[in-house]
PDB file of N, CA and C in Angstrom:
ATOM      1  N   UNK A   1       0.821  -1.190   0.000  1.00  0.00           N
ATOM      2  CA  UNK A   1       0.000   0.000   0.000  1.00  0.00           C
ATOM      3  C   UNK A   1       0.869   1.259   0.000  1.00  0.00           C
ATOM      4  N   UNK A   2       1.607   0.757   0.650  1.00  0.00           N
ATOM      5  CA  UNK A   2       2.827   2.715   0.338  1.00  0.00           C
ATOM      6  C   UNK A   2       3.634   2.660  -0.437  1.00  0.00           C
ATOM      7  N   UNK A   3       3.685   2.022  -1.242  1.00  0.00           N
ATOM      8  CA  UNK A   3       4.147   1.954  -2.437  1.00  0.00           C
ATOM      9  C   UNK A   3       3.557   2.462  -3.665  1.00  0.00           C
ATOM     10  N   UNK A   4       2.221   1.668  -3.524  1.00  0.00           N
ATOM     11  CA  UNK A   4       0.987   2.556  -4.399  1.00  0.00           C
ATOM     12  C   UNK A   4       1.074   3.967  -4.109  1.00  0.00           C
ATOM     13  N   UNK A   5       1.111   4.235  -3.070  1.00  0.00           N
ATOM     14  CA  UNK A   5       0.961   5.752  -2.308  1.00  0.00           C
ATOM     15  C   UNK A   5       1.887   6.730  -2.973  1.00  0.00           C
ATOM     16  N   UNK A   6       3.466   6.141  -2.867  1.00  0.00           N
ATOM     17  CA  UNK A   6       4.236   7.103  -3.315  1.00  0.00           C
ATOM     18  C   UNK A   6       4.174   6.978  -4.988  1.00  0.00           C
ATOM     19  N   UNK A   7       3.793   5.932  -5.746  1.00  0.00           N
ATOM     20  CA  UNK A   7       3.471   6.314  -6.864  1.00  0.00           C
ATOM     21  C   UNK A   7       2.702   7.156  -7.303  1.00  0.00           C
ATOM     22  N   UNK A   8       1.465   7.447  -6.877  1.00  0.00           N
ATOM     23  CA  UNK A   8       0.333   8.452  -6.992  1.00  0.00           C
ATOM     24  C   UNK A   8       1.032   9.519  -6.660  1.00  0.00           C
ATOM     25  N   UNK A   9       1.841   9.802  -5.445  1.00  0.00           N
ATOM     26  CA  UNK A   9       2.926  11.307  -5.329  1.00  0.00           C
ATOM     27  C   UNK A   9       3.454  11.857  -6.479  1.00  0.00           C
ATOM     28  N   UNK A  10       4.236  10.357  -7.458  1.00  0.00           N
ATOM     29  CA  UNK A  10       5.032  10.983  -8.189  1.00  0.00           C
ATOM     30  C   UNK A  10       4.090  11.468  -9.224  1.00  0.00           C
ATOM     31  N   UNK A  11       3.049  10.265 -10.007  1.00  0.00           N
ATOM     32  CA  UNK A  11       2.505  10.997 -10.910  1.00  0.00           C
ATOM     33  C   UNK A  11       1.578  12.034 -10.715  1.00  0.00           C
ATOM     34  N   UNK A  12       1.630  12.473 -10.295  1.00  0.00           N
ATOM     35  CA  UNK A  12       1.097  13.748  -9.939  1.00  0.00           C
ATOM     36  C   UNK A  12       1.950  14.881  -9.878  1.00  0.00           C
ATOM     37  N   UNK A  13       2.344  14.782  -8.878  1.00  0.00           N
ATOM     38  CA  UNK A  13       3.972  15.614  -9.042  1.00  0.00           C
ATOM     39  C   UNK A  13       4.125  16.199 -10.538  1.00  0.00           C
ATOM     40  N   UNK A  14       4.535  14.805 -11.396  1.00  0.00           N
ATOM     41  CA  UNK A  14       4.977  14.937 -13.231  1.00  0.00           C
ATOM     42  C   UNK A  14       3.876  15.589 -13.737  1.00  0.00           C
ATOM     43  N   UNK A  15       2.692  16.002 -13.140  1.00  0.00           N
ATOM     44  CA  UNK A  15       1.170  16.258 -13.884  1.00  0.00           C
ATOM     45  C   UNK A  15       1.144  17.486 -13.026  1.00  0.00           C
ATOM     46  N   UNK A  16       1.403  17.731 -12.179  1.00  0.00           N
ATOM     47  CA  UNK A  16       1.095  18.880 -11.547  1.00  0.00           C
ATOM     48  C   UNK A  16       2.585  20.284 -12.391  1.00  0.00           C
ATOM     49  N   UNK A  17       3.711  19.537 -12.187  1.00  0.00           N
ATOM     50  CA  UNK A  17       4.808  20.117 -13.066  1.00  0.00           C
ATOM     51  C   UNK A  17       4.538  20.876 -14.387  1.00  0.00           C
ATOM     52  N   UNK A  18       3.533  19.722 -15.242  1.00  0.00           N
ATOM     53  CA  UNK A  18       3.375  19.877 -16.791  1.00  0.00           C
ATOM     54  C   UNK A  18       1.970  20.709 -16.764  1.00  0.00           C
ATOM     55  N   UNK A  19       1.380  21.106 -16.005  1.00  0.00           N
ATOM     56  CA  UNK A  19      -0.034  22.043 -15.911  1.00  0.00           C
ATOM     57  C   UNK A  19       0.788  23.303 -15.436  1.00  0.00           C
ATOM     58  N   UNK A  20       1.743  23.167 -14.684  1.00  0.00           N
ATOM     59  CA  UNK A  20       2.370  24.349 -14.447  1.00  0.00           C
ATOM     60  C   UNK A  20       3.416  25.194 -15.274  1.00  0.00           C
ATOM     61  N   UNK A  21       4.142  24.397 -16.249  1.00  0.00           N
ATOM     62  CA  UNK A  21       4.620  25.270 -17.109  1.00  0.00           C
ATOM     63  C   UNK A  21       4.294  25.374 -18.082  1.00  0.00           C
ATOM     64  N   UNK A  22       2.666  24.576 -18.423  1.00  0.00           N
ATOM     65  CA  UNK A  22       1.923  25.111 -19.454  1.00  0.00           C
ATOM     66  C   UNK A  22       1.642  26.318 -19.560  1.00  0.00           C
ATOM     67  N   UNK A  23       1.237  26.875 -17.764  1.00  0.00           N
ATOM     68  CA  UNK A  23       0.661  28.280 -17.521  1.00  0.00           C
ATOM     69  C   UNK A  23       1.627  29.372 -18.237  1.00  0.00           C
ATOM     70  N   UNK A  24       1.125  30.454 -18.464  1.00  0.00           N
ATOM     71  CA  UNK A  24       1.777  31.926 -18.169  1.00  0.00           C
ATOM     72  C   UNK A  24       1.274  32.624 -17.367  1.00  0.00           C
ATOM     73  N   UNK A  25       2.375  33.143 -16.539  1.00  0.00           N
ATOM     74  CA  UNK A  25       2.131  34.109 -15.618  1.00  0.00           C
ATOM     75  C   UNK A  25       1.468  35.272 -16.266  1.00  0.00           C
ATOM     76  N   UNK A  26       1.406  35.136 -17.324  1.00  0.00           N
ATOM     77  CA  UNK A  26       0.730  36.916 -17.855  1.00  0.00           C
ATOM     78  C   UNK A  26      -0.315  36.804 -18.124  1.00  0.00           C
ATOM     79  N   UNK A  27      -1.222  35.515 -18.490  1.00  0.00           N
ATOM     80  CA  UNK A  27      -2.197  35.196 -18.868  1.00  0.00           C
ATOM     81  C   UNK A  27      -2.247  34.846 -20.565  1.00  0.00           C
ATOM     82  N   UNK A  28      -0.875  33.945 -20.795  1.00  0.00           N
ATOM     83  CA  UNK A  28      -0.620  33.422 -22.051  1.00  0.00           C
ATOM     84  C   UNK A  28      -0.644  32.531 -22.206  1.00  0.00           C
ATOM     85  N   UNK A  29       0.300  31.364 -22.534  1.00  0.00           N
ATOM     86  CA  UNK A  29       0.704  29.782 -22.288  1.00  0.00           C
ATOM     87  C   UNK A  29      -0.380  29.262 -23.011  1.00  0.00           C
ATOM     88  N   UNK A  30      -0.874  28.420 -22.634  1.00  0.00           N
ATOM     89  CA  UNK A  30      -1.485  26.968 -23.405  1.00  0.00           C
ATOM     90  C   UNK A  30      -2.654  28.158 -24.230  1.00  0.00           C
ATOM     91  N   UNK A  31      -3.292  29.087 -22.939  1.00  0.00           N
ATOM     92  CA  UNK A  31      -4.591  29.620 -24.124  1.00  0.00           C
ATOM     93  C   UNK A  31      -4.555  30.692 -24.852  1.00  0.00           C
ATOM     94  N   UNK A  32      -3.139  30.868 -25.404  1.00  0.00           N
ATOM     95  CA  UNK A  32      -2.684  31.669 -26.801  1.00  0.00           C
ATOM     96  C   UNK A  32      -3.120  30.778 -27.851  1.00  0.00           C
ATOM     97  N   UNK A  33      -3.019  29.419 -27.920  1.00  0.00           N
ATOM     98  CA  UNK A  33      -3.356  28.497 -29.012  1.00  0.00           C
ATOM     99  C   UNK A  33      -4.522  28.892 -29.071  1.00  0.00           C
ATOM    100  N   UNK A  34      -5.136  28.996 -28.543  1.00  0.00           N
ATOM    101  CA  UNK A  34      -6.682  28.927 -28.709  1.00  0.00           C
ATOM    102  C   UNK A  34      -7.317  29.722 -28.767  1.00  0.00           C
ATOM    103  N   UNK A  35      -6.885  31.121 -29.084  1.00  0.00           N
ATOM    104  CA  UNK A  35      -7.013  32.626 -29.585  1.00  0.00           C
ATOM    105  C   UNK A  35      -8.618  32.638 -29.696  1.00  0.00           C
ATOM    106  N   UNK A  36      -8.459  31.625 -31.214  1.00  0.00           N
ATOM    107  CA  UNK A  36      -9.427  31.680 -32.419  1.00  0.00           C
ATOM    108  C   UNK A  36     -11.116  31.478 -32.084  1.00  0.00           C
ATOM    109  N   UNK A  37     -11.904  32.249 -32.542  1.00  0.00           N
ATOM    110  CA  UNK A  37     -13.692  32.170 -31.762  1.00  0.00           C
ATOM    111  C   UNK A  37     -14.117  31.275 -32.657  1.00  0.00           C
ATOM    112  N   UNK A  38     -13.965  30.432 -33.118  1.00  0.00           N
ATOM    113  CA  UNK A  38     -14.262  29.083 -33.687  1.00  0.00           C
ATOM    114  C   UNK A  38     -14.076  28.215 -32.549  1.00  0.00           C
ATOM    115  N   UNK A  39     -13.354  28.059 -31.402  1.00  0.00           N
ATOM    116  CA  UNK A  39     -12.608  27.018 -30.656  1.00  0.00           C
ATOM    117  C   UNK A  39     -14.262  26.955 -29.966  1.00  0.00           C
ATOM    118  N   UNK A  40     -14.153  25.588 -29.596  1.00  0.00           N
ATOM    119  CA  UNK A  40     -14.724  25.009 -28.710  1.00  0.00           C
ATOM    120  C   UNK A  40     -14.536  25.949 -27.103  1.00  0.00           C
ATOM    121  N   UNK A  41     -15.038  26.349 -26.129  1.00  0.00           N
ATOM    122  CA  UNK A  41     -14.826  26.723 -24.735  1.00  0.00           C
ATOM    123  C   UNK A  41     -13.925  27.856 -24.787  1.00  0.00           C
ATOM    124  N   UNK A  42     -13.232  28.147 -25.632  1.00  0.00           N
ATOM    125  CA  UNK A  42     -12.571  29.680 -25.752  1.00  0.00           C
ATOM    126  C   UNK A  42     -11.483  29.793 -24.871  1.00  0.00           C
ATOM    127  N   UNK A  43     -10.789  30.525 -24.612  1.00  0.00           N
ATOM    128  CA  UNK A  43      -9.170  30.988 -24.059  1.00  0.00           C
ATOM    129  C   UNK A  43     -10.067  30.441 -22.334  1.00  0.00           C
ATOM    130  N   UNK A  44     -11.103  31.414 -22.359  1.00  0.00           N
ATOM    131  CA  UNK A  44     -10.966  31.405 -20.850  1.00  0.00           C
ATOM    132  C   UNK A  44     -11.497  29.924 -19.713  1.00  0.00           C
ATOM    133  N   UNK A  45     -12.177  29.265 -21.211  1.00  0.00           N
ATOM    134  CA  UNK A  45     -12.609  28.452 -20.713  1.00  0.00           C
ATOM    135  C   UNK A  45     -10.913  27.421 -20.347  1.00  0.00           C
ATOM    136  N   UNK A  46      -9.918  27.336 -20.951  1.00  0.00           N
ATOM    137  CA  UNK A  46      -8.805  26.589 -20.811  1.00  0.00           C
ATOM    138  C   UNK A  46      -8.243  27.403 -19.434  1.00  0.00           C
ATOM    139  N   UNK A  47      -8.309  28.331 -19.478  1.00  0.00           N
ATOM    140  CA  UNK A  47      -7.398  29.245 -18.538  1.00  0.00           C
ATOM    141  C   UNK A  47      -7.617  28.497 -17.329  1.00  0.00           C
ATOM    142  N   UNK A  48      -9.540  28.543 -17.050  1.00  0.00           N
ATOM    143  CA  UNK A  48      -9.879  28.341 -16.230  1.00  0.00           C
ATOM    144  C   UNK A  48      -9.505  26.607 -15.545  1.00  0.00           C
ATOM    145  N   UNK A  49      -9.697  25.881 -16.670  1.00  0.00           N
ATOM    146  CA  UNK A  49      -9.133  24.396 -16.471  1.00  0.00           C
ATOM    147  C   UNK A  49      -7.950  24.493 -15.813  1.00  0.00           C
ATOM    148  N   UNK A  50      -7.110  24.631 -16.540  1.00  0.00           N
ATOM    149  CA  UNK A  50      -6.051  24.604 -15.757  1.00  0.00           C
ATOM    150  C   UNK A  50      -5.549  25.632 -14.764  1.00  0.00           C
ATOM    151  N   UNK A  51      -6.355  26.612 -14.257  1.00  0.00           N
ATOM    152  CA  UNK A  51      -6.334  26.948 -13.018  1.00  0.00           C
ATOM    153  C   UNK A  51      -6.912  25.438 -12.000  1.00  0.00           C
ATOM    154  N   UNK A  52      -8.186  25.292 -12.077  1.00  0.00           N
ATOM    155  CA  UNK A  52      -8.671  24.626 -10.975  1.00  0.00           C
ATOM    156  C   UNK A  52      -7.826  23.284 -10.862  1.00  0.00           C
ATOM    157  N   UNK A  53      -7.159  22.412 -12.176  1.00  0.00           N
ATOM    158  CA  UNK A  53      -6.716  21.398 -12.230  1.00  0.00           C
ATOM    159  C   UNK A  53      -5.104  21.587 -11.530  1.00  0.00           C
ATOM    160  N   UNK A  54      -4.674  22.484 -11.229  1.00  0.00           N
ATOM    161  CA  UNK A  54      -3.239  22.857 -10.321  1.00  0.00           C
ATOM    162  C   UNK A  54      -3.857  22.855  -9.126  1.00  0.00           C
ATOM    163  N   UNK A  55      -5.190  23.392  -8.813  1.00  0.00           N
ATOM    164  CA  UNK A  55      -5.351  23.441  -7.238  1.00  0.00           C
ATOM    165  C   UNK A  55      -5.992  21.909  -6.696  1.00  0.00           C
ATOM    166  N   UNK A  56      -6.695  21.419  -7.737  1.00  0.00           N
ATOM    167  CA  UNK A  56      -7.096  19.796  -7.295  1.00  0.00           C
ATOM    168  C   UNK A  56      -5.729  18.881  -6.961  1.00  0.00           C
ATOM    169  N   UNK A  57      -4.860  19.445  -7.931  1.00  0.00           N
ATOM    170  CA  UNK A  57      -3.285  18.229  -8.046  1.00  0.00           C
ATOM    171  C   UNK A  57      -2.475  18.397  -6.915  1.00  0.00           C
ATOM    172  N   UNK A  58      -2.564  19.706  -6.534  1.00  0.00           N
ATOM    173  CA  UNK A  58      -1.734  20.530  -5.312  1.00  0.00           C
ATOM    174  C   UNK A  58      -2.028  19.995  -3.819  1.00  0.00           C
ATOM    175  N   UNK A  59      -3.878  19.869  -3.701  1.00  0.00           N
ATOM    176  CA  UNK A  59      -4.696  19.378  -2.543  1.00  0.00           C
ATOM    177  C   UNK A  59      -4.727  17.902  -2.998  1.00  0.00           C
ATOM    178  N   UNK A  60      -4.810  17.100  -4.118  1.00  0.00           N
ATOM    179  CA  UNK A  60      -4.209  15.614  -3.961  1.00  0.00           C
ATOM    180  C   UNK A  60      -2.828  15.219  -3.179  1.00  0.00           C
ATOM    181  N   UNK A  61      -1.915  16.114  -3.736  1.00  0.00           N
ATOM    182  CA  UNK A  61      -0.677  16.020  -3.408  1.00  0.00           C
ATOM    183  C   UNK A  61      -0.374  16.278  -2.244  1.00  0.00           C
ATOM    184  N   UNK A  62      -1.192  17.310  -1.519  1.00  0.00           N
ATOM    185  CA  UNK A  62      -0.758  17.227   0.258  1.00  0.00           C
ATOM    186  C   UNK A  62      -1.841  16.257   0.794  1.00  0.00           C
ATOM    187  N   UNK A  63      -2.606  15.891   0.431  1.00  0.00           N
ATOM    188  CA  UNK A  63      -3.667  14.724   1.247  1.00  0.00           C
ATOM    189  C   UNK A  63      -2.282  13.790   1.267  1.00  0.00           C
ATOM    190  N   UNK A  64      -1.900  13.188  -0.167  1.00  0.00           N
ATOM    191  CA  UNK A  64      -1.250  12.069  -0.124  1.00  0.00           C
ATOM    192  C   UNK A  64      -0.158  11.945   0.760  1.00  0.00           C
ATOM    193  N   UNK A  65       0.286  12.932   0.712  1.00  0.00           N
ATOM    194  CA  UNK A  65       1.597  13.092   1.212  1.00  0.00           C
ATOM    195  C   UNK A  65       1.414  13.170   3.246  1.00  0.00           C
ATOM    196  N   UNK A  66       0.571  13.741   3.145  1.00  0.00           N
ATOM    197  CA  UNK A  66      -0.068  13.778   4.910  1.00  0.00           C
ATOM    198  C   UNK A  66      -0.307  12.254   4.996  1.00  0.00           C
ATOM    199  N   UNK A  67      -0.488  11.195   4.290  1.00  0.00           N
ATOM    200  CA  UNK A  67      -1.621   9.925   4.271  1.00  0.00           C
ATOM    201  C   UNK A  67       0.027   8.839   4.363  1.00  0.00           C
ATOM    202  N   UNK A  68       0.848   9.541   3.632  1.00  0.00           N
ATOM    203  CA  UNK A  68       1.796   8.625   3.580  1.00  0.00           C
ATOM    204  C   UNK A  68       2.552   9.189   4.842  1.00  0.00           C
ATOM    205  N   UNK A  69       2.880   9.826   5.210  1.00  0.00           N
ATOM    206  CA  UNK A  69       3.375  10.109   6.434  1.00  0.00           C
ATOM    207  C   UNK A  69       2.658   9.488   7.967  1.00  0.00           C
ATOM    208  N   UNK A  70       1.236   9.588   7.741  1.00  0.00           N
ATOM    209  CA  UNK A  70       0.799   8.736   8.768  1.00  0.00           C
ATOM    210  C   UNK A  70       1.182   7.131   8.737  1.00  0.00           C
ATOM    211  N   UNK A  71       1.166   6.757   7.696  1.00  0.00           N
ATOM    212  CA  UNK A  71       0.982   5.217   7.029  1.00  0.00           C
ATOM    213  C   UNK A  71       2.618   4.882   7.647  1.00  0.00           C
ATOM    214  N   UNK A  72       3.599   5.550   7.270  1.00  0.00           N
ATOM    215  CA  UNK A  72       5.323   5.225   7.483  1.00  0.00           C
ATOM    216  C   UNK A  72       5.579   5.426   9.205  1.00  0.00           C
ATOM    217  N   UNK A  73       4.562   6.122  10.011  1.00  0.00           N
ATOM    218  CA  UNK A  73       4.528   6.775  11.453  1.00  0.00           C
ATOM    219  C   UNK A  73       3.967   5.615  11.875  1.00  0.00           C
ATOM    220  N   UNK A  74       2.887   4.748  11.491  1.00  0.00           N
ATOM    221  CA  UNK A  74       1.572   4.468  12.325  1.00  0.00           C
ATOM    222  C   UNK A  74       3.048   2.761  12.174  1.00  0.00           C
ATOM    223  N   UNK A  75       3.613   2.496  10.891  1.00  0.00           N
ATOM    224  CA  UNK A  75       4.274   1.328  10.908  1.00  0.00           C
ATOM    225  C   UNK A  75       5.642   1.358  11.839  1.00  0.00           C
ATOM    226  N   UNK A  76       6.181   2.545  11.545  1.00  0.00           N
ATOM    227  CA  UNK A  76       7.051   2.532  12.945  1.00  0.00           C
ATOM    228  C   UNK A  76       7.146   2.248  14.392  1.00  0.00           C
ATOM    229  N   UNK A  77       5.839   2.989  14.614  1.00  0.00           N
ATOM    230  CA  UNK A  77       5.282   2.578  16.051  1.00  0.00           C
ATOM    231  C   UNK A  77       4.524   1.302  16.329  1.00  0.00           C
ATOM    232  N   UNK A  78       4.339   0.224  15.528  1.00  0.00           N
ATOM    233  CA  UNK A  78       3.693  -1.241  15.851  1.00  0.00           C
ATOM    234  C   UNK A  78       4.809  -1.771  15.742  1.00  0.00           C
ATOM    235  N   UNK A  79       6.081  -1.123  15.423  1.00  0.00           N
ATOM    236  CA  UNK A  79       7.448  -2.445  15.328  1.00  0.00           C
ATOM    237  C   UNK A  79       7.712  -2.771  14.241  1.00  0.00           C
ATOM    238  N   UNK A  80       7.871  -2.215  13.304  1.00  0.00           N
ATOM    239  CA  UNK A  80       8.459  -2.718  11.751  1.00  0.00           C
ATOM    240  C   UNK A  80       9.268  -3.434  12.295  1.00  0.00           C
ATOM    241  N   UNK A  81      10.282  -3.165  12.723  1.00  0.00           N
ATOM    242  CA  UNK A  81      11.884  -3.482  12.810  1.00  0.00           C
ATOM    243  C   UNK A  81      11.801  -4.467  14.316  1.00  0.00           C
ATOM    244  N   UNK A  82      11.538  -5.435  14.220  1.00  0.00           N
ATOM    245  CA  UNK A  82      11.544  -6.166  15.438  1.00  0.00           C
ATOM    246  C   UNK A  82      13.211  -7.038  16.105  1.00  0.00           C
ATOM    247  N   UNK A  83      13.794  -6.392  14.909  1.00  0.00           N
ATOM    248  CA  UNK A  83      15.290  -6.903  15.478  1.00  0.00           C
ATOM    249  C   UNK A  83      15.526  -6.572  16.989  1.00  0.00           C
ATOM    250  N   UNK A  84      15.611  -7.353  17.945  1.00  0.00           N
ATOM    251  CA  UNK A  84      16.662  -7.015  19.615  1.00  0.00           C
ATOM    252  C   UNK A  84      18.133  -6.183  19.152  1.00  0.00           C
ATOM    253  N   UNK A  85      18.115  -5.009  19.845  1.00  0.00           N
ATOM    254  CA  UNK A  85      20.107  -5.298  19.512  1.00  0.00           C
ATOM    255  C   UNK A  85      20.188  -5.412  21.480  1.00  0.00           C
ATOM    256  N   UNK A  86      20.681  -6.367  21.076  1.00  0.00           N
ATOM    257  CA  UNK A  86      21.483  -7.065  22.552  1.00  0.00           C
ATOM    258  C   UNK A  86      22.937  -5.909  23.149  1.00  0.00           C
ATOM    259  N   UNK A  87      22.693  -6.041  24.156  1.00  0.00           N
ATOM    260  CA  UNK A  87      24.062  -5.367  24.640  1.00  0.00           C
ATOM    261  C   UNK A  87      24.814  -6.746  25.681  1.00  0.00           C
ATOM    262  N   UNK A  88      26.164  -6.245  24.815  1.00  0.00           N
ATOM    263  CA  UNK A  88      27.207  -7.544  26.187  1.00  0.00           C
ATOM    264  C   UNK A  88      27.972  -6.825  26.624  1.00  0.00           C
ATOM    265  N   UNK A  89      28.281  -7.050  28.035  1.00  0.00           N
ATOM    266  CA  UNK A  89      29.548  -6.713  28.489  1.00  0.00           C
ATOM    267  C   UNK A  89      31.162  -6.950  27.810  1.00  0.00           C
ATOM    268  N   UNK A  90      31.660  -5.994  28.134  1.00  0.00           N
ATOM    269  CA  UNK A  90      33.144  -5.904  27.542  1.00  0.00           C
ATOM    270  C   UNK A  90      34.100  -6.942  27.909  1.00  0.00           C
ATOM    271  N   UNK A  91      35.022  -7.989  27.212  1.00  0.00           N
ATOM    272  CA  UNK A  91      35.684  -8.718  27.953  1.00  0.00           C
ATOM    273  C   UNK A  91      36.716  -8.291  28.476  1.00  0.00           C
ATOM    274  N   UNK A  92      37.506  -8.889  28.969  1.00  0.00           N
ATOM    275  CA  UNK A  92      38.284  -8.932  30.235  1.00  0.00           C
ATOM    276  C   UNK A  92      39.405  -8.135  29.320  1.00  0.00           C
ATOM    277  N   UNK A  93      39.966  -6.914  29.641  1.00  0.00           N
ATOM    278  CA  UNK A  93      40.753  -6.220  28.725  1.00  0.00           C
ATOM    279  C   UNK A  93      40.398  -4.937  27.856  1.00  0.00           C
ATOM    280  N   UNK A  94      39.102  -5.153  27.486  1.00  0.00           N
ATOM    281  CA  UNK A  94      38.665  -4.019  26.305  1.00  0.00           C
ATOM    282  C   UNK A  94      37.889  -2.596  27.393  1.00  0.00           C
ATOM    283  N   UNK A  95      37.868  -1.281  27.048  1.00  0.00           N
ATOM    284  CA  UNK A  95      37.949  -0.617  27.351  1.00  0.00           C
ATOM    285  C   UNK A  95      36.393  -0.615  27.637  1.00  0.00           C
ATOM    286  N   UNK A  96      36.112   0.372  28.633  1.00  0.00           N
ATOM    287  CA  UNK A  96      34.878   0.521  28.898  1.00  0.00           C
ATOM    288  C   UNK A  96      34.107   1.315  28.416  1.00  0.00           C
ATOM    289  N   UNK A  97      32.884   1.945  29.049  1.00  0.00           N
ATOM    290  CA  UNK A  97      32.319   2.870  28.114  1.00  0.00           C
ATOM    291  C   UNK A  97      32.985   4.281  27.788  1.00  0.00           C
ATOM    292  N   UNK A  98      33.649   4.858  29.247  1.00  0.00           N
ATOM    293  CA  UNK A  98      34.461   5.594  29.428  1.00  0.00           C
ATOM    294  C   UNK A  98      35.347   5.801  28.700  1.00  0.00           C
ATOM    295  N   UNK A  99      35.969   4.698  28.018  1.00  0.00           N
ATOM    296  CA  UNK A  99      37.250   4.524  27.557  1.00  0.00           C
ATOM    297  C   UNK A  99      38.373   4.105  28.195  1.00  0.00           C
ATOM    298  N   UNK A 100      38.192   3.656  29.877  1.00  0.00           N
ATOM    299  CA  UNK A 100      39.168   3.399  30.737  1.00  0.00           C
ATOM    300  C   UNK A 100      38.749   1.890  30.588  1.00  0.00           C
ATOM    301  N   UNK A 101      39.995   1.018  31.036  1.00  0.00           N
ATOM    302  CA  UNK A 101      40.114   0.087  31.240  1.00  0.00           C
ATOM    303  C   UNK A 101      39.382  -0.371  32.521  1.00  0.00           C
ATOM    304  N   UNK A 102      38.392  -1.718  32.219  1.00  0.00           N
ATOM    305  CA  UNK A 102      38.022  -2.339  33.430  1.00  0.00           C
ATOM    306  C   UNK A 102      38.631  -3.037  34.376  1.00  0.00           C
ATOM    307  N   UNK A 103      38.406  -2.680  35.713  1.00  0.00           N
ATOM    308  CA  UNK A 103      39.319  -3.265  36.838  1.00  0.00           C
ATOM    309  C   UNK A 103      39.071  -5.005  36.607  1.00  0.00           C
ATOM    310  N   UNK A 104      40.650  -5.426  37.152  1.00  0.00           N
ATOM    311  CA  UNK A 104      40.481  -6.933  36.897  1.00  0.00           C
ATOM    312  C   UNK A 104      39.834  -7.726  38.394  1.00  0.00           C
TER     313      UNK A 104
END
């Protein structure tokens, strides 16, 4: 499942990227093509698309990203990692925690 998860991040991400440098900041980009009053939905109707379609990809993209952060949190704390690390005492010779030698 978080695997799926971070895939949906990326493509989106790549889709949220490519809606964004479609835009112009001046109010040019993709709906200069579409000048012409023959077009189907007209300049503003595109403008408007890809306004709302950056703010849907933007609010996908932090849901997911909030969703995968719980998902990687919620598995940490049940014990992914159930390895013990054992602690042993130092043998007879090797330095202590200190770094001083243990009394014999």
């Amino acid at each position: 499942m978080a695997t799926f998860i971070v895939i949906l991040i990326v493509i989106i991400a790549i889709l949220l990227g490519l809606i964004i440098l479609v835009q112009n900041p001046k109010g040019g980009g993709l709906a200069v093509g579409f000048s012409g009053t023959s077009q189907i939905g007209g300049v503003q109707r595109t403008t408007d698309f890809l306004e709302k379609a950056t703010w849907y990809l933007g609010i996908a993209m932090m849901a997911l990203c909030l969703l995968s952060a719980a998902w990687y949190t919620q598995g940490a704390e049940e014990g992914g990692d159930d390895r013990q690390i054992e602690q042993t005492a130092p043998a007879e010779g090797e330095a202590g925690a200190e770094g001083e030698a243990l009394p014999e």
